[in-house]
PDB file of N, CA and C in Angstrom:
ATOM      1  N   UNK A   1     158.411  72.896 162.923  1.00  0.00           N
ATOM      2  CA  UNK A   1     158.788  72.235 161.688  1.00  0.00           C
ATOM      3  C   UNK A   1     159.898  71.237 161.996  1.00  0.00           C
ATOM      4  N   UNK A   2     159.582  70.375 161.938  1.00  0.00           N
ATOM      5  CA  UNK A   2     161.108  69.060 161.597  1.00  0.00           C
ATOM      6  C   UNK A   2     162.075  69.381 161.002  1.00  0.00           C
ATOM      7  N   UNK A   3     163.010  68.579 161.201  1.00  0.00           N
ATOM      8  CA  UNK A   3     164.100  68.887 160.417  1.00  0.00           C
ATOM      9  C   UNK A   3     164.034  68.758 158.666  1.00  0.00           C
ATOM     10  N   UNK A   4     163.705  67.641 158.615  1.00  0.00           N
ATOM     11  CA  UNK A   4     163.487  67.427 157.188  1.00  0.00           C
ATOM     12  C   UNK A   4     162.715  68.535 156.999  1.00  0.00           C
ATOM     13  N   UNK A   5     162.089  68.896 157.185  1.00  0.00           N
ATOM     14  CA  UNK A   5     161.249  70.455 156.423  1.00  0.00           C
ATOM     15  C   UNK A   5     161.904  71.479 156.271  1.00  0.00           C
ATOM     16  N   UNK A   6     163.145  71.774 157.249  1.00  0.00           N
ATOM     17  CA  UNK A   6     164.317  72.878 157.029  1.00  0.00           C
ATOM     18  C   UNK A   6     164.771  72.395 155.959  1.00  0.00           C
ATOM     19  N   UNK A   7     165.246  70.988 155.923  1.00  0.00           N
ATOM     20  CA  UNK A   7     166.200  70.921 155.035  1.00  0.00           C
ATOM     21  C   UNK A   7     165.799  70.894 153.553  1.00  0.00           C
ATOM     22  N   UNK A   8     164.332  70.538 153.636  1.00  0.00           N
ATOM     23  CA  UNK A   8     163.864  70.619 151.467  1.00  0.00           C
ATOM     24  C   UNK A   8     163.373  71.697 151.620  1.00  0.00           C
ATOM     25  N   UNK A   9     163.209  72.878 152.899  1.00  0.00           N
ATOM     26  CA  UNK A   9     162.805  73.759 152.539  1.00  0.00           C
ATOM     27  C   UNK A   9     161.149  73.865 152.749  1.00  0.00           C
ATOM     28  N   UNK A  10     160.214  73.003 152.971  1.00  0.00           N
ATOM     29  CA  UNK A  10     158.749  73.228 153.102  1.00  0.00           C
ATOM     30  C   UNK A  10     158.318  73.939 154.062  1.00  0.00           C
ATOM     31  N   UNK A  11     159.117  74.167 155.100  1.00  0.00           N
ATOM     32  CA  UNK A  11     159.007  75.969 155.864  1.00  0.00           C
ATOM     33  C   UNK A  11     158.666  76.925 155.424  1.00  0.00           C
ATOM     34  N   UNK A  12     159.174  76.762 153.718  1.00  0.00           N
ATOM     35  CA  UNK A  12     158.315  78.492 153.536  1.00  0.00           C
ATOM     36  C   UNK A  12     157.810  77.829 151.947  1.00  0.00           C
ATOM     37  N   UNK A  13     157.104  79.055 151.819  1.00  0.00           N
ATOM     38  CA  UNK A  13     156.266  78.936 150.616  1.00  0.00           C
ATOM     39  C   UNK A  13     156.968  78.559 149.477  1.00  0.00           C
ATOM     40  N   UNK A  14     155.897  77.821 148.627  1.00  0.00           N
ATOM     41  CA  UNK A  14     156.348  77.481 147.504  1.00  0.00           C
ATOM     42  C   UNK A  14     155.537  77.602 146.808  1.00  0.00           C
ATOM     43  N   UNK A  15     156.384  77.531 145.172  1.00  0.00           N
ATOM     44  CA  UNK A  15     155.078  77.780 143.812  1.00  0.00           C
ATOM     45  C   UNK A  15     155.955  76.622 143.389  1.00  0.00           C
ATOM     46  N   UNK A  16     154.475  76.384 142.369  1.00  0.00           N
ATOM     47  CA  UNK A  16     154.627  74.984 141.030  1.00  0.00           C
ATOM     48  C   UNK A  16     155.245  75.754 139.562  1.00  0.00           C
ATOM     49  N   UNK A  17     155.980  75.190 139.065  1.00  0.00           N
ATOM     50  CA  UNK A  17     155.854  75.922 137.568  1.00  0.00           C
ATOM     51  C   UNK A  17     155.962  74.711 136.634  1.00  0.00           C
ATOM     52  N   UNK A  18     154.855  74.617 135.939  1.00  0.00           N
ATOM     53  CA  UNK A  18     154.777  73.586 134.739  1.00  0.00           C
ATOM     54  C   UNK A  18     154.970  74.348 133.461  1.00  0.00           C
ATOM     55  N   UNK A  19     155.709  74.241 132.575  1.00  0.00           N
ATOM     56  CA  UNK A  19     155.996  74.950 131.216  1.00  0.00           C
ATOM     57  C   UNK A  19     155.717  73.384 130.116  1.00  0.00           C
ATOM     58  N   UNK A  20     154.213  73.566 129.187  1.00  0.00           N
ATOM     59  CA  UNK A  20     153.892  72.750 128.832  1.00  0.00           C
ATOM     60  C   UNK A  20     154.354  73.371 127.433  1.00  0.00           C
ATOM     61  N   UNK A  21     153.799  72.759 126.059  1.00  0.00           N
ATOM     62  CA  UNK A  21     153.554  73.058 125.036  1.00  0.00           C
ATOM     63  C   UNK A  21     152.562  74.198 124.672  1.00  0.00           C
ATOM     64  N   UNK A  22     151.699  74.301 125.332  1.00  0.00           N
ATOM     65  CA  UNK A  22     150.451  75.157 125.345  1.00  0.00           C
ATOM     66  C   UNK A  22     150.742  76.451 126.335  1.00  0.00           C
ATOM     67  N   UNK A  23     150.585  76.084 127.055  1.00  0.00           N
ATOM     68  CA  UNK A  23     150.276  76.630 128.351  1.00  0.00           C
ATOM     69  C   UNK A  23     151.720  76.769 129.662  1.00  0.00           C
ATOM     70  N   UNK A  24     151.681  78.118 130.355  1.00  0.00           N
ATOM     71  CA  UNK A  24     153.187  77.526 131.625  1.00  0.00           C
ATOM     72  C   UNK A  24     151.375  77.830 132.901  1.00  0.00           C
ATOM     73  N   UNK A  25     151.768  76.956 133.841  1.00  0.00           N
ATOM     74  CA  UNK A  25     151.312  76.855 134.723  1.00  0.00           C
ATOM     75  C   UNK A  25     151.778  77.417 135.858  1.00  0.00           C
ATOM     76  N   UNK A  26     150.982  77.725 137.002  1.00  0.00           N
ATOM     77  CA  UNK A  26     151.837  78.368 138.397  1.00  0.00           C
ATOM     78  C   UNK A  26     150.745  78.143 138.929  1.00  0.00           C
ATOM     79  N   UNK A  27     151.368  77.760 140.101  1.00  0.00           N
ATOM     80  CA  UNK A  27     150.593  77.586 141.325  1.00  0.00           C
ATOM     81  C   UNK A  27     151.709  78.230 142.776  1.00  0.00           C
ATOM     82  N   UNK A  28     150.661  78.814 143.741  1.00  0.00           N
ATOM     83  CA  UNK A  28     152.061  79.024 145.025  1.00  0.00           C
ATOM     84  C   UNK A  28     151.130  78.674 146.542  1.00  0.00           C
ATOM     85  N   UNK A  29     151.757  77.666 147.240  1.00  0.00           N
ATOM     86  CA  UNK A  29     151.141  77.412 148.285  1.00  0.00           C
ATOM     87  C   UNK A  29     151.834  77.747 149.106  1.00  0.00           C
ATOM     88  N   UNK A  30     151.215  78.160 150.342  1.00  0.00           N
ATOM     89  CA  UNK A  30     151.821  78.562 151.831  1.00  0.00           C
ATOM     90  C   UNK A  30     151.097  77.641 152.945  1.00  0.00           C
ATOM     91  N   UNK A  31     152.390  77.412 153.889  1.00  0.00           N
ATOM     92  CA  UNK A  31     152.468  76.553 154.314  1.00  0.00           C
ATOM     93  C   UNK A  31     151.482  76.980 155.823  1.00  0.00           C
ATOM     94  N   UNK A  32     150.181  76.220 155.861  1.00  0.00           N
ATOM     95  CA  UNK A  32     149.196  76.814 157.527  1.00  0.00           C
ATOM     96  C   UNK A  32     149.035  74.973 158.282  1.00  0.00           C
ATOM     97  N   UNK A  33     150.158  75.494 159.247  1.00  0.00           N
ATOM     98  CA  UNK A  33     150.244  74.085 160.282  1.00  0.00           C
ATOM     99  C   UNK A  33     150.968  73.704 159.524  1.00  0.00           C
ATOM    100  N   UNK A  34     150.305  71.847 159.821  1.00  0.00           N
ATOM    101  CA  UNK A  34     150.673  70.632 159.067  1.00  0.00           C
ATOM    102  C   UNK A  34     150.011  70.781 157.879  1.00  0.00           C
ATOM    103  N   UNK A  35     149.385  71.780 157.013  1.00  0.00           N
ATOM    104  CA  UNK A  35     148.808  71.449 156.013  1.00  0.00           C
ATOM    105  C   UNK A  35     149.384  72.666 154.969  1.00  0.00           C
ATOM    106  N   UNK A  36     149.257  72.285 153.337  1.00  0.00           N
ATOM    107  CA  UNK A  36     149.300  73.934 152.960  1.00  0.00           C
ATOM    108  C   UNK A  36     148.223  74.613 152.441  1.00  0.00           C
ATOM    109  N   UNK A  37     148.104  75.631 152.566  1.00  0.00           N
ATOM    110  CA  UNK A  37     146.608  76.354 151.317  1.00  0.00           C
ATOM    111  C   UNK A  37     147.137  77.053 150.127  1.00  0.00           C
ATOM    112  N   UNK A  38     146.299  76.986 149.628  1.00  0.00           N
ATOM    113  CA  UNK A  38     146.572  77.746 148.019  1.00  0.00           C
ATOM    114  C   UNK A  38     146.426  79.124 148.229  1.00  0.00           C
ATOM    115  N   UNK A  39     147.409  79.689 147.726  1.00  0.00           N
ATOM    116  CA  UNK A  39     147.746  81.171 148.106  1.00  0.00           C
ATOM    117  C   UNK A  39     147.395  81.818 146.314  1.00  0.00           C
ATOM    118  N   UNK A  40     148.143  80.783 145.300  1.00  0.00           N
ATOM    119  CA  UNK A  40     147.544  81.610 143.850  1.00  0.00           C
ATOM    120  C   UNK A  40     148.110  80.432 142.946  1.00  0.00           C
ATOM    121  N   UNK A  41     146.808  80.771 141.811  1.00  0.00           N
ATOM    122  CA  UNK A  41     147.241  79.981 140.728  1.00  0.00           C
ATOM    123  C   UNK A  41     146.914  80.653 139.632  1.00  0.00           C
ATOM    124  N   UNK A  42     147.595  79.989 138.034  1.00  0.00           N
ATOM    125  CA  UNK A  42     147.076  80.634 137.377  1.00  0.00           C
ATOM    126  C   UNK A  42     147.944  79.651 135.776  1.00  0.00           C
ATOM    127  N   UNK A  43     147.250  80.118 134.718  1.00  0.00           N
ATOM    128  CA  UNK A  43     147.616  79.332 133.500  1.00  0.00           C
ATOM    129  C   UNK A  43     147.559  80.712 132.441  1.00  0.00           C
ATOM    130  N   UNK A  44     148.663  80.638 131.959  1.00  0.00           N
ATOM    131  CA  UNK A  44     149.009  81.675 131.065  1.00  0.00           C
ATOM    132  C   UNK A  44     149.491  81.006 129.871  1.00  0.00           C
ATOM    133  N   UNK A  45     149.221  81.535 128.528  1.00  0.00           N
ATOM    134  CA  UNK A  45     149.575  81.032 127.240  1.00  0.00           C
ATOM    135  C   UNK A  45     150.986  80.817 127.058  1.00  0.00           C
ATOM    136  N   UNK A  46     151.501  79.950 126.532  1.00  0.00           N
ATOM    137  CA  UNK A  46     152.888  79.479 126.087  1.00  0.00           C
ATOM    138  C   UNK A  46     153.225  80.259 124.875  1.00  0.00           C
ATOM    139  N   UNK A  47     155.043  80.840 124.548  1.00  0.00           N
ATOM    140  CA  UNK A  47     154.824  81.116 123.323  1.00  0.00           C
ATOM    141  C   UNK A  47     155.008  80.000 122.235  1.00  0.00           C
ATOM    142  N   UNK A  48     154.205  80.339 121.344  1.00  0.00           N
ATOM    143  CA  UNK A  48     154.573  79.320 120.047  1.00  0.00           C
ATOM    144  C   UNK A  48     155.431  78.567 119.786  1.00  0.00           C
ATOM    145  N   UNK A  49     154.933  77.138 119.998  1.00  0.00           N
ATOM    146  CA  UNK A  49     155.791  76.146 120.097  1.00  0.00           C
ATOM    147  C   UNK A  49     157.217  76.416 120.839  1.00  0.00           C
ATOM    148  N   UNK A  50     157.560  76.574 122.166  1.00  0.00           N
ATOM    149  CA  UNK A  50     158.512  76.942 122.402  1.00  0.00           C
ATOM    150  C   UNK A  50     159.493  75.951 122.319  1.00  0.00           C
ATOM    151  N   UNK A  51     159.347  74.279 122.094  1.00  0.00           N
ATOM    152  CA  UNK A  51     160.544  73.322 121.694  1.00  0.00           C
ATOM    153  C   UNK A  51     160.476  72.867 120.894  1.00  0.00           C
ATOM    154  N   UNK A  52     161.615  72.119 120.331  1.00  0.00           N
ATOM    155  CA  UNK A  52     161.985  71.646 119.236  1.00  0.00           C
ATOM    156  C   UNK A  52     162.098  70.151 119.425  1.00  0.00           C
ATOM    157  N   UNK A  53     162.314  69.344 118.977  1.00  0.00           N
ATOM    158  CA  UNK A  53     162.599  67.855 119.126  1.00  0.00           C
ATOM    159  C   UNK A  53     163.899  67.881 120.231  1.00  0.00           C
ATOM    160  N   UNK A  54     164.955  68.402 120.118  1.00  0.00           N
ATOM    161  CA  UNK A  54     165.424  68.734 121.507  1.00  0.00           C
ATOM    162  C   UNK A  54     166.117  69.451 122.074  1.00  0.00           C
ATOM    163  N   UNK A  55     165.452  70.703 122.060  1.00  0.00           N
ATOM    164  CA  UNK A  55     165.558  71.771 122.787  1.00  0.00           C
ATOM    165  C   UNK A  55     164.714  73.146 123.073  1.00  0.00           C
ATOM    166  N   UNK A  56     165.071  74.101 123.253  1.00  0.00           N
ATOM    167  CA  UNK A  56     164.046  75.214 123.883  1.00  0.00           C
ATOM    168  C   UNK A  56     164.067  76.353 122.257  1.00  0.00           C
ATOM    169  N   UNK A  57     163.196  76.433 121.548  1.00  0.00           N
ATOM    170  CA  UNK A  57     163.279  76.836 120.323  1.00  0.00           C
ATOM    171  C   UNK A  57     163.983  78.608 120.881  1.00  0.00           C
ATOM    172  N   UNK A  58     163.525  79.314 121.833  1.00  0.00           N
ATOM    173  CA  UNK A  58     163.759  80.723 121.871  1.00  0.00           C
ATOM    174  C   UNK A  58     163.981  80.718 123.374  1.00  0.00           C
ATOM    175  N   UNK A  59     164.798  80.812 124.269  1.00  0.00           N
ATOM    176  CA  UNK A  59     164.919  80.501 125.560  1.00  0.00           C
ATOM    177  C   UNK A  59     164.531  81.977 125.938  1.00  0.00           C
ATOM    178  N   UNK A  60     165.264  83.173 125.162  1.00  0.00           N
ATOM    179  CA  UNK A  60     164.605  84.318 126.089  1.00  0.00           C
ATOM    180  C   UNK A  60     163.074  84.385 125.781  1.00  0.00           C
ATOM    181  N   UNK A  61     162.544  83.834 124.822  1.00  0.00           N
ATOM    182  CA  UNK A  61     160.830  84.475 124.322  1.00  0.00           C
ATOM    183  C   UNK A  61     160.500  83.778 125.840  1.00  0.00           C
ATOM    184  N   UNK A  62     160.822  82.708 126.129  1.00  0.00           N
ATOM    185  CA  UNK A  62     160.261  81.294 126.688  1.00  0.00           C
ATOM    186  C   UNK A  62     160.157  82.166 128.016  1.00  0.00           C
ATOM    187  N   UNK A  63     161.687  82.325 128.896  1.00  0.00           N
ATOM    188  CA  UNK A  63     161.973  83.021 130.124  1.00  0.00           C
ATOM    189  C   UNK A  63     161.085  84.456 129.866  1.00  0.00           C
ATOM    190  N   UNK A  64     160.964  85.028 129.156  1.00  0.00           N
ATOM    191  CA  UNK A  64     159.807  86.314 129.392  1.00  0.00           C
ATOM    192  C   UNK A  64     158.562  85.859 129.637  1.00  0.00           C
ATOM    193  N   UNK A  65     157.842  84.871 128.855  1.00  0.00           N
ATOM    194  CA  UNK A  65     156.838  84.563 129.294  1.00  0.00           C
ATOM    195  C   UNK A  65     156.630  83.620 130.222  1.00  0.00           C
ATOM    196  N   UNK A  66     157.696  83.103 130.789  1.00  0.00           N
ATOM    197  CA  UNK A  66     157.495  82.742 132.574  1.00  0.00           C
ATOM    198  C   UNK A  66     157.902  83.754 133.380  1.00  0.00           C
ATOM    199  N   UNK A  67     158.330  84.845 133.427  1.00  0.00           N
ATOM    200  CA  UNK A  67     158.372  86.131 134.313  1.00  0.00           C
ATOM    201  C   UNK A  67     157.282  86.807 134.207  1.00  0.00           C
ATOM    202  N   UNK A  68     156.342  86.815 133.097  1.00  0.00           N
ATOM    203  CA  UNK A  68     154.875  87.101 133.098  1.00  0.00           C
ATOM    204  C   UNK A  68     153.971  86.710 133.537  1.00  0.00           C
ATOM    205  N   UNK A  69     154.221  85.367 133.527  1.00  0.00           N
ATOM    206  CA  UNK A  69     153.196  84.291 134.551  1.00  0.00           C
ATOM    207  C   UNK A  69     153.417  84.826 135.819  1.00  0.00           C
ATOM    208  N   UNK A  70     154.282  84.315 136.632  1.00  0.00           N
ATOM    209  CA  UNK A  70     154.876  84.649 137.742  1.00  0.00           C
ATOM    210  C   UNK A  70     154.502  86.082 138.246  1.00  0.00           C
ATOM    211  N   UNK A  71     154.695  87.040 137.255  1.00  0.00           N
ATOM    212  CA  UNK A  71     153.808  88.261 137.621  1.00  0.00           C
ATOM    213  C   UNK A  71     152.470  88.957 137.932  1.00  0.00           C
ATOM    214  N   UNK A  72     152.279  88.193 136.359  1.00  0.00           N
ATOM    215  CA  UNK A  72     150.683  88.325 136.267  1.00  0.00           C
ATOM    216  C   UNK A  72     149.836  87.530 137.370  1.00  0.00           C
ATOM    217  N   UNK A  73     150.052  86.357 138.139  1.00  0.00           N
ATOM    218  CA  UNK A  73     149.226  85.767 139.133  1.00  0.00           C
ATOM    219  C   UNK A  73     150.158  85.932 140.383  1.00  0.00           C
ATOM    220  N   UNK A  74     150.814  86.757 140.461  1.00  0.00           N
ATOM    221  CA  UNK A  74     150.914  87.253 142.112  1.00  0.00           C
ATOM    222  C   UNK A  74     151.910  86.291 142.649  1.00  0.00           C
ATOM    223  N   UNK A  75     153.145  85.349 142.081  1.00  0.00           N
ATOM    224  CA  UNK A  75     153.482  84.820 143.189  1.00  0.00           C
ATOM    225  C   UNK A  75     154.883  85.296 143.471  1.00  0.00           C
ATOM    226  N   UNK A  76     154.887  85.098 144.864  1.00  0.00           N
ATOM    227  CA  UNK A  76     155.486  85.776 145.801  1.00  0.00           C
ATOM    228  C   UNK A  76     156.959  84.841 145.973  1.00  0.00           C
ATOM    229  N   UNK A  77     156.571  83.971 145.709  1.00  0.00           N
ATOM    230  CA  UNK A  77     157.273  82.536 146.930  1.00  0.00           C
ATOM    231  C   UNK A  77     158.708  82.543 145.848  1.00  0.00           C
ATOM    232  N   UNK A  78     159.845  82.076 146.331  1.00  0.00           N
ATOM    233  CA  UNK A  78     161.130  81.842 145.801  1.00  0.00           C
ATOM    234  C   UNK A  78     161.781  80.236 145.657  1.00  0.00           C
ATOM    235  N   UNK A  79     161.062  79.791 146.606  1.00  0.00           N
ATOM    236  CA  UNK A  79     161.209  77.971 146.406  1.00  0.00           C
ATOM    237  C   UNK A  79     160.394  77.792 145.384  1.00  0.00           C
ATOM    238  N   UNK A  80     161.035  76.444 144.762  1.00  0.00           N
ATOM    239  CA  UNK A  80     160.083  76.393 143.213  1.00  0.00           C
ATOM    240  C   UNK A  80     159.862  74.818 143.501  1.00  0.00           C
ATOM    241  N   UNK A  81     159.374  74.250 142.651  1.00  0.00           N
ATOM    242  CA  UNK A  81     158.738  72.977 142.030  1.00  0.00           C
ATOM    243  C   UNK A  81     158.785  72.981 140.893  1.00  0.00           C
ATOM    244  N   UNK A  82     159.401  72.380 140.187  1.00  0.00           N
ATOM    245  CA  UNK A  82     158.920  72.635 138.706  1.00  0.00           C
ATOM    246  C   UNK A  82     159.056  70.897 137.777  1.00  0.00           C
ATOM    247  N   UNK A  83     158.060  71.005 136.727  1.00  0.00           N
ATOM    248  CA  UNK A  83     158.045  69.694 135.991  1.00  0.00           C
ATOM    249  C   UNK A  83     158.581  70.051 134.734  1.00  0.00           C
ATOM    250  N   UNK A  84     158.982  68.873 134.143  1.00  0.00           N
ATOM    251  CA  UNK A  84     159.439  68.722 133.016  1.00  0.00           C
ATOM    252  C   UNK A  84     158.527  67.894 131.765  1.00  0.00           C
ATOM    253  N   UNK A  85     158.904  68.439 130.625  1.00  0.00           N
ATOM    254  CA  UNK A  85     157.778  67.112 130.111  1.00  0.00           C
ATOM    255  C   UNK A  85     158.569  66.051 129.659  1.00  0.00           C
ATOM    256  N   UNK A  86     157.712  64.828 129.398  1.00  0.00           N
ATOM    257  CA  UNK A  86     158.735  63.605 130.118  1.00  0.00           C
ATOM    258  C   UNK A  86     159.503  63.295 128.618  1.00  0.00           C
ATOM    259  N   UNK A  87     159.345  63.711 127.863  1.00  0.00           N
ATOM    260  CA  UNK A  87     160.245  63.409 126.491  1.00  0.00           C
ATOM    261  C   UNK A  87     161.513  64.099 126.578  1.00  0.00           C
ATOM    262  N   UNK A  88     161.477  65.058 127.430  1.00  0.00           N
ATOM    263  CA  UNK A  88     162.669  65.807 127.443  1.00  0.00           C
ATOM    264  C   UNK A  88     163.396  65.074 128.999  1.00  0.00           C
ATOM    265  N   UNK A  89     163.148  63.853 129.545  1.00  0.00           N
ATOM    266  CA  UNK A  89     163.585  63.460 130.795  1.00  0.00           C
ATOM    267  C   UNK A  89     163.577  61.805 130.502  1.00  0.00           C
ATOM    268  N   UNK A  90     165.151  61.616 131.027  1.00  0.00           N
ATOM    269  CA  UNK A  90     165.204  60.300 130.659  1.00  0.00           C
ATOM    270  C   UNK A  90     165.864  59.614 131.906  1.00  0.00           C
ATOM    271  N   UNK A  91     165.595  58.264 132.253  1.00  0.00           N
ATOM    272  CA  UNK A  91     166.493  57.242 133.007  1.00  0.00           C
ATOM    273  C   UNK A  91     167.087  56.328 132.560  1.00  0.00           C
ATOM    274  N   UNK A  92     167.823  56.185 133.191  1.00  0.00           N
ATOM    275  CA  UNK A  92     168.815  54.897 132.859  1.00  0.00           C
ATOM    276  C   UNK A  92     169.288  54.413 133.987  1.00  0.00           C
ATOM    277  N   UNK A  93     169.011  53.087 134.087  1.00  0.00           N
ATOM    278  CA  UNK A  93     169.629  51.674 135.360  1.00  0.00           C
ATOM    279  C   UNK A  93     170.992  51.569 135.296  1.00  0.00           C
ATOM    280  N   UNK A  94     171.384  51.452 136.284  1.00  0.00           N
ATOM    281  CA  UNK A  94     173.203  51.438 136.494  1.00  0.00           C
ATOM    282  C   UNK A  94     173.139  50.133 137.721  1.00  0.00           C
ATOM    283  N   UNK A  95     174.366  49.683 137.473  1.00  0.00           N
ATOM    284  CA  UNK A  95     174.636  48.256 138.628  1.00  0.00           C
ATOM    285  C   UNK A  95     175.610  49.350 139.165  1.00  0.00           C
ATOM    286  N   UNK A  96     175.419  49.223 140.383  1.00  0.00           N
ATOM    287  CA  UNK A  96     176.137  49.543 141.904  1.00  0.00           C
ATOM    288  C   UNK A  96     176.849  48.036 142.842  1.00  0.00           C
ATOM    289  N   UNK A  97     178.233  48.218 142.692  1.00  0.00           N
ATOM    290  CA  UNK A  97     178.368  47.056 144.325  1.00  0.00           C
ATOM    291  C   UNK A  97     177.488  47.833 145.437  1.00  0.00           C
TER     292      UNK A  97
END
């Protein structure tokens, strides 16, 4: 493994976690060679409406049912990935000397 792979970590396994409106997503890949394989995935129901215009309507309902996901499809891995949905993620341009 290169260095850069120590350093973000792609040495060892990782899972995806998408927490949509609907649905939280998981995926966990392990890393064989230069390539990775899919070790588990899986899509588990969201609870009811878990946000608000801006914020997390019930954060523990929310965090139980991503410790269920995570359970219920087997993943193992402790490095994460995770997305955001993009209304809740913003940029802004800054001038630098």
């Amino acid at each position: 493994m290169s260095i850069f792979g120590k350093i973000t970590g792609l040495d060892r396994d990782i899972f995806g976690l998408d927490v949509g409106h609907e649905s939280i997503k998981v995926v966990q890949l392990k890393k064989a060679g230069s390539l990775f394989r899919l070790k588990s995935y899986g899509d588990s129901p969201c609870p009811k409406e878990p946000f608000s215009k801006d914020s997390i309507k019930d954060k523990k309902e929310l965090s139980i049912a991503i410790k269920k996901a995570v359970t219920d499809h087997r993943i193992s891995a402790k490095q994460l990935v995770s997305a955001l949905p993009e209304s809740y993620v913003f940029s802004k341009i800054i001038q630098m000397p």
